[in-house]
C-alpha atoms as a PDB file:
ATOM      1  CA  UNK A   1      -1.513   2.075  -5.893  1.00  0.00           C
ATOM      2  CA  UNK A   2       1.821   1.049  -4.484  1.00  0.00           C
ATOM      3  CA  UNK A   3       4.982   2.649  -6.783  1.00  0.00           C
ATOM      4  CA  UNK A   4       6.647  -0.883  -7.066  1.00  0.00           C
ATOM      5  CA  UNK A   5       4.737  -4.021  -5.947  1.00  0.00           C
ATOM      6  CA  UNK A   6       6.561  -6.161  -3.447  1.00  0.00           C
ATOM      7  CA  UNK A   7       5.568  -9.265  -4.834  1.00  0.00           C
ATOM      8  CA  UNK A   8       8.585  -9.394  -7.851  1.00  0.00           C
ATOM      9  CA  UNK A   9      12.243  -8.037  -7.156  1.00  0.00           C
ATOM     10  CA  UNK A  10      13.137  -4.768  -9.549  1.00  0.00           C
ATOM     11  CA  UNK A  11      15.635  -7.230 -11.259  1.00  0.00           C
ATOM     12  CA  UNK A  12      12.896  -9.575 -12.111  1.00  0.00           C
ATOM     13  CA  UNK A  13      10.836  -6.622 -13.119  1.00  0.00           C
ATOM     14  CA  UNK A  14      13.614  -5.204 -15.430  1.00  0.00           C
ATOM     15  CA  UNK A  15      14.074  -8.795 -17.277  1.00  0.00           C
ATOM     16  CA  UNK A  16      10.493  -8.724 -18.387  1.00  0.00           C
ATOM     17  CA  UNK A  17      11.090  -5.550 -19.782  1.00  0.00           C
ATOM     18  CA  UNK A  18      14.696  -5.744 -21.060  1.00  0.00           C
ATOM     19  CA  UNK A  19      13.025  -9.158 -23.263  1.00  0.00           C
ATOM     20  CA  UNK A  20      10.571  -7.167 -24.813  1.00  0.00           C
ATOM     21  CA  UNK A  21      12.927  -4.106 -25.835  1.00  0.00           C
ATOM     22  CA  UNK A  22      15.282  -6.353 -26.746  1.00  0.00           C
ATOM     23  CA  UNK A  23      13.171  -6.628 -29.627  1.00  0.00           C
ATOM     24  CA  UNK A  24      11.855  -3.198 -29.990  1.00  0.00           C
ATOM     25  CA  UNK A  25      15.783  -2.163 -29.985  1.00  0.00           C
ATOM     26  CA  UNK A  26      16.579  -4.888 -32.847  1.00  0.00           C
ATOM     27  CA  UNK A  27      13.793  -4.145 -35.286  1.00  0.00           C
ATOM     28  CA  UNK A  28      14.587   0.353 -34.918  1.00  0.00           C
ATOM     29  CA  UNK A  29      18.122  -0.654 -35.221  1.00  0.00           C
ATOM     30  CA  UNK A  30      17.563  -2.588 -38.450  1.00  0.00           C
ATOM     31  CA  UNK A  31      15.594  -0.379 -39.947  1.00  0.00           C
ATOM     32  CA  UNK A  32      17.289   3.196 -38.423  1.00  0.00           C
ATOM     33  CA  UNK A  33      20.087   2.355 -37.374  1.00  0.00           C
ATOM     34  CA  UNK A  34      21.989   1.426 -34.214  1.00  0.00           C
ATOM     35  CA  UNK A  35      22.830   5.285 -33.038  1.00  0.00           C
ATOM     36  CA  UNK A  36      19.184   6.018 -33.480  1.00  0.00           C
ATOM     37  CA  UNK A  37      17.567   2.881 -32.252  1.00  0.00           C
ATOM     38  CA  UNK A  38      19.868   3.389 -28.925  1.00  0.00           C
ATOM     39  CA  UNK A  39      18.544   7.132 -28.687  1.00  0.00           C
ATOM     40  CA  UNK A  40      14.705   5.876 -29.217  1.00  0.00           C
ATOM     41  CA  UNK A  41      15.548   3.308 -26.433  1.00  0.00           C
ATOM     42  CA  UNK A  42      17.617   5.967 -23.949  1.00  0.00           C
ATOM     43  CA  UNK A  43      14.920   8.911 -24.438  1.00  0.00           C
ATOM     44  CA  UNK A  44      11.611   6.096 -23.599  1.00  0.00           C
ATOM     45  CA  UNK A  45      13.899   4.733 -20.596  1.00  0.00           C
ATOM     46  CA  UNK A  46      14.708   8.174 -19.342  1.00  0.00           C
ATOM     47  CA  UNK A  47      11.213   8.863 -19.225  1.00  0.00           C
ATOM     48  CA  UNK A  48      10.125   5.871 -17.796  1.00  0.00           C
ATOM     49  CA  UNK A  49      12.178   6.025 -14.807  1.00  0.00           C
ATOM     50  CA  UNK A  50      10.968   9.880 -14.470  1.00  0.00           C
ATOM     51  CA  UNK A  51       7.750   8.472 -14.439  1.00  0.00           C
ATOM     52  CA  UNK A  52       8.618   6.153 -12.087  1.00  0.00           C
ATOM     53  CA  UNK A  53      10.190   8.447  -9.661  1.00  0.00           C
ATOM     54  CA  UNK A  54       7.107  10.292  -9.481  1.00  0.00           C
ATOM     55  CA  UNK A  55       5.154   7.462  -8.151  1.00  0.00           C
ATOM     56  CA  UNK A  56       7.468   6.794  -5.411  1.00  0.00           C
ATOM     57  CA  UNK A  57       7.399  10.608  -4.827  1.00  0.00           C
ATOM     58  CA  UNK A  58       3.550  10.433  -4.407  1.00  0.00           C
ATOM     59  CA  UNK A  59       3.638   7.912  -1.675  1.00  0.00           C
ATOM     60  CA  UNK A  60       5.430  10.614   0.441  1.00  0.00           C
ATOM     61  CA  UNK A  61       3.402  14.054   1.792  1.00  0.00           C
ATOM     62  CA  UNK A  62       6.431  16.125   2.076  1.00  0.00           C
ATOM     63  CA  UNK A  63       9.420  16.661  -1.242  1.00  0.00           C
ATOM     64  CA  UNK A  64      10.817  13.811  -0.616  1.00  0.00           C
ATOM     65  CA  UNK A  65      14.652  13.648   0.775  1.00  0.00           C
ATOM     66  CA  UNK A  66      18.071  11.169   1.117  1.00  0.00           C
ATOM     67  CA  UNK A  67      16.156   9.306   3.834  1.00  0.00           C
ATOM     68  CA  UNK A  68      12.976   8.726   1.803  1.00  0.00           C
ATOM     69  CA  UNK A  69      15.545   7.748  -0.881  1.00  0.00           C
ATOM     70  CA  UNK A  70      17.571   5.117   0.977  1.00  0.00           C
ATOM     71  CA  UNK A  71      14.512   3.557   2.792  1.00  0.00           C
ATOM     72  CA  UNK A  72      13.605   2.279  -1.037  1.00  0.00           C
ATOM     73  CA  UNK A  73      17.154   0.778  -1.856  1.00  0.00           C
ATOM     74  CA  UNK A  74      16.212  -2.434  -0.646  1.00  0.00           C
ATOM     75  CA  UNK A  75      13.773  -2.622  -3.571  1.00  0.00           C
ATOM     76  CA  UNK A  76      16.752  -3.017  -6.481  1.00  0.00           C
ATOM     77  CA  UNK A  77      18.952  -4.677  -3.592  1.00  0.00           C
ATOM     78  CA  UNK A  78      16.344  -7.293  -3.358  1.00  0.00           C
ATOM     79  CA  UNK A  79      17.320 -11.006  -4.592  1.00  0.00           C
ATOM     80  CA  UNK A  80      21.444 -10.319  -4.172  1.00  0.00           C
ATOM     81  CA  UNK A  81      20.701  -8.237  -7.275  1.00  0.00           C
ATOM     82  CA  UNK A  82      23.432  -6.134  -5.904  1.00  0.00           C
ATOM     83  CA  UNK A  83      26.702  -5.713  -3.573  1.00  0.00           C
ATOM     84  CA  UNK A  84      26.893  -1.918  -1.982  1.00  0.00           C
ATOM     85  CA  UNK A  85      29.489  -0.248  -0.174  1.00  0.00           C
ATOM     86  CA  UNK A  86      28.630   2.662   1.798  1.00  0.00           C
ATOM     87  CA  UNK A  87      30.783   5.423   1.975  1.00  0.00           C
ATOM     88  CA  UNK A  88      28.669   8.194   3.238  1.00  0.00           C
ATOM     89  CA  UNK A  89      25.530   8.277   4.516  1.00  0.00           C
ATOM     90  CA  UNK A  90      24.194  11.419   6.008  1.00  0.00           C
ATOM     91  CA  UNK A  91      21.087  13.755   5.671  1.00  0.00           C
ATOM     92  CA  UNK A  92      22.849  15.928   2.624  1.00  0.00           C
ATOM     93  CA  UNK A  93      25.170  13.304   0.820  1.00  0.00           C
ATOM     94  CA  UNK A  94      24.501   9.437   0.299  1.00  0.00           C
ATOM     95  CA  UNK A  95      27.884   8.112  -1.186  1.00  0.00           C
ATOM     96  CA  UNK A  96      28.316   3.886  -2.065  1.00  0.00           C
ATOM     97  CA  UNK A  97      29.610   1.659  -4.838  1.00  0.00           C
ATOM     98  CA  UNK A  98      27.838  -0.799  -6.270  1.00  0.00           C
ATOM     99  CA  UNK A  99      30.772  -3.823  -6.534  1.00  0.00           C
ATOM    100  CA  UNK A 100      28.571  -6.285  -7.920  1.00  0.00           C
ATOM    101  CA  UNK A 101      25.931  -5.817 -10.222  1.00  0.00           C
ATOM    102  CA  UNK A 102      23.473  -8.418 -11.450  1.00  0.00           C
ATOM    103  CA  UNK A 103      21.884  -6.440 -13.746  1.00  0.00           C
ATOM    104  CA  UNK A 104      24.966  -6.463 -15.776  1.00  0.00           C
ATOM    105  CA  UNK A 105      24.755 -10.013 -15.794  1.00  0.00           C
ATOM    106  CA  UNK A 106      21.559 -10.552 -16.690  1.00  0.00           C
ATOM    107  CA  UNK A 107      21.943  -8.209 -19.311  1.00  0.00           C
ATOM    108  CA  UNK A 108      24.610  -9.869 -20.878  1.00  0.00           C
ATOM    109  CA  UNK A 109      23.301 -13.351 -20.164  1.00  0.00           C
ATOM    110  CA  UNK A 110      20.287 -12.163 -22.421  1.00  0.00           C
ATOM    111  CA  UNK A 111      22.482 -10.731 -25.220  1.00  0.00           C
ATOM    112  CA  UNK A 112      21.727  -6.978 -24.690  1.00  0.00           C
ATOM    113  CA  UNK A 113      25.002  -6.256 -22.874  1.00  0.00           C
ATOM    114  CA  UNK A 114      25.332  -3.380 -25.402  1.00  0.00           C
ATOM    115  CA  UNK A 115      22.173  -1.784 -24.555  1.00  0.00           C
ATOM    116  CA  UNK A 116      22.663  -2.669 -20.844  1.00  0.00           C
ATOM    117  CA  UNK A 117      23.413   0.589 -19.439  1.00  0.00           C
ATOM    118  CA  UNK A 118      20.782   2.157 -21.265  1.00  0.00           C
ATOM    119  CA  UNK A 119      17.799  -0.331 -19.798  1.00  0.00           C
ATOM    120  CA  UNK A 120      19.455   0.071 -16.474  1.00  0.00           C
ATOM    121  CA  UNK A 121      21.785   2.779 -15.065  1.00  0.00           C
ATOM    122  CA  UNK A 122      20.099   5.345 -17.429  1.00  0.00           C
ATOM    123  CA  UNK A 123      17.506   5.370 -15.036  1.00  0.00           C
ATOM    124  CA  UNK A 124      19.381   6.018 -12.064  1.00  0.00           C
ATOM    125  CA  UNK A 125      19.626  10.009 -13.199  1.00  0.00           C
ATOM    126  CA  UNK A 126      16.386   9.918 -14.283  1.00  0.00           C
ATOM    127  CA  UNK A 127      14.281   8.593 -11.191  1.00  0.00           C
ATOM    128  CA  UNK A 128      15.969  11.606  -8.992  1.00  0.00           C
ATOM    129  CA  UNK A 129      14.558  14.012 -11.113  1.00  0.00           C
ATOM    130  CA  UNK A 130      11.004  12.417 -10.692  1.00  0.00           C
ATOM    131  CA  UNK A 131      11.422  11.177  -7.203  1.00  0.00           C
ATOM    132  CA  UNK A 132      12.908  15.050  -5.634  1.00  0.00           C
ATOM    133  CA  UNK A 133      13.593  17.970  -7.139  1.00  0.00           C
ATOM    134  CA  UNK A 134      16.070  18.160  -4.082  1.00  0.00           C
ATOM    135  CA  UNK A 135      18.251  15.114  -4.743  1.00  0.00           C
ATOM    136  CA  UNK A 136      21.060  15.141  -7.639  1.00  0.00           C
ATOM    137  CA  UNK A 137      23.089  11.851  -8.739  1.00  0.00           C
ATOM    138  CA  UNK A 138      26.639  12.134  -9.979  1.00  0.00           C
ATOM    139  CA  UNK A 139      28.064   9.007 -11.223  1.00  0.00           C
ATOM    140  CA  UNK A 140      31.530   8.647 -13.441  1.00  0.00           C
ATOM    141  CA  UNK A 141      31.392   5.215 -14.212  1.00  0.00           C
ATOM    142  CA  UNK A 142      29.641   1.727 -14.334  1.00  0.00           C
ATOM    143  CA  UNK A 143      30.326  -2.089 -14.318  1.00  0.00           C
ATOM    144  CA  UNK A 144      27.568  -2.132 -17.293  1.00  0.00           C
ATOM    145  CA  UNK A 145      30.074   0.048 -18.999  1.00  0.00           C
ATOM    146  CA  UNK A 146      33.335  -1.919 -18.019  1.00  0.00           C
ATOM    147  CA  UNK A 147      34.397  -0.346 -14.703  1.00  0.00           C
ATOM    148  CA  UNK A 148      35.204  -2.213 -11.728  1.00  0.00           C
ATOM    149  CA  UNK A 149      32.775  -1.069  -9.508  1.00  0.00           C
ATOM    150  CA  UNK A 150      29.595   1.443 -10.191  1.00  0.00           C
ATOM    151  CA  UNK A 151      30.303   5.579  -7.771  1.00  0.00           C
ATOM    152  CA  UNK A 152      27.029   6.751  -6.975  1.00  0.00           C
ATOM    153  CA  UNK A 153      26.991  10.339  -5.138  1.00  0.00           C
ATOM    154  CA  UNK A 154      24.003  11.461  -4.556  1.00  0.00           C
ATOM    155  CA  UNK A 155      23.312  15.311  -2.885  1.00  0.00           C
ATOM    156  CA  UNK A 156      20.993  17.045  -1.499  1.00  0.00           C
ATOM    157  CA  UNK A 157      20.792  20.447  -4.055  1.00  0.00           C
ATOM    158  CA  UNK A 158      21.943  23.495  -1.818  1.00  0.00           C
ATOM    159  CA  UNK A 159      19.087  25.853  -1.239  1.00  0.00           C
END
């Protein structure tokens, strides 16, 4: 089975879900609380996007690497869901910014701009760490969050 069907864009894909914990995330935070309703949500996100790494990673007979990795960008680029800038692109380092992010949009569109970066980049970490044990993110900041633009740096681990 494929990892992501190419039928519906990831943004569509993330809307379904976002609308139904939208209401999972209101009903834990009124009865636990908003810090521990956001930790429920983060921690079944997280593990989610591990998961989903993993089924990328099985479509590939090798650990996959930054190449494998890029060739499935188009996936959450698909539908002008986002604007990238690419800084760096090489076998060991894949460097952009994301300078327009429609996922922060929808988010907020749908009320859940508070929860945004949590349904969304939240992931980002996560799907490396199912997708290669070979590929690290580092990110500082995020339009979800309130930055301008979104610094992805993604590595290749040093063996």
């Amino acid at each position: 089975m494929p990892a992501h069907p190419d039928h519906i864009s990831m943004i569509e894909k993330r809307r379904i879900e976002a609308a139904l914990i939208g209401e999972l995330y209101e009903v834990l935070k009124e009865r636990h609380g908003a810090n521990e309703a956001a930790e429920v949500i983060r921690i079944t996100i997280e593990a989610s996007a591990i998961t989903q790494g993993g089924e990328f990673r099985a479509n590939h007979d090798h650990e996959p690497d930054l190449a494998d990795f890029t060739a499935h960008q188009h996936l959450w680029e698909k539908d002008n869901a986002l604007t990238r800038e690419i800084l760096h692109n090489s076998a060991d380092r894949l460097d952009y910014n994301i300078t327009r992010c429609a996922y922060a949009e929808m988010y907020r569109d749908m009320g859940l701009g508070e929860i945004g970066h949590l349904l969304s980049c939240n992931r980002d970490g996560a799907f490396c760490t199912g997708f290669s044990k070979d590929i690290e993110l580092t990110r500082t900041q995020t339009i979800m969050e309130g930055a301008d633009f979104c610094d992805f740096r993604y590595a290749m681990k040093r063996k």
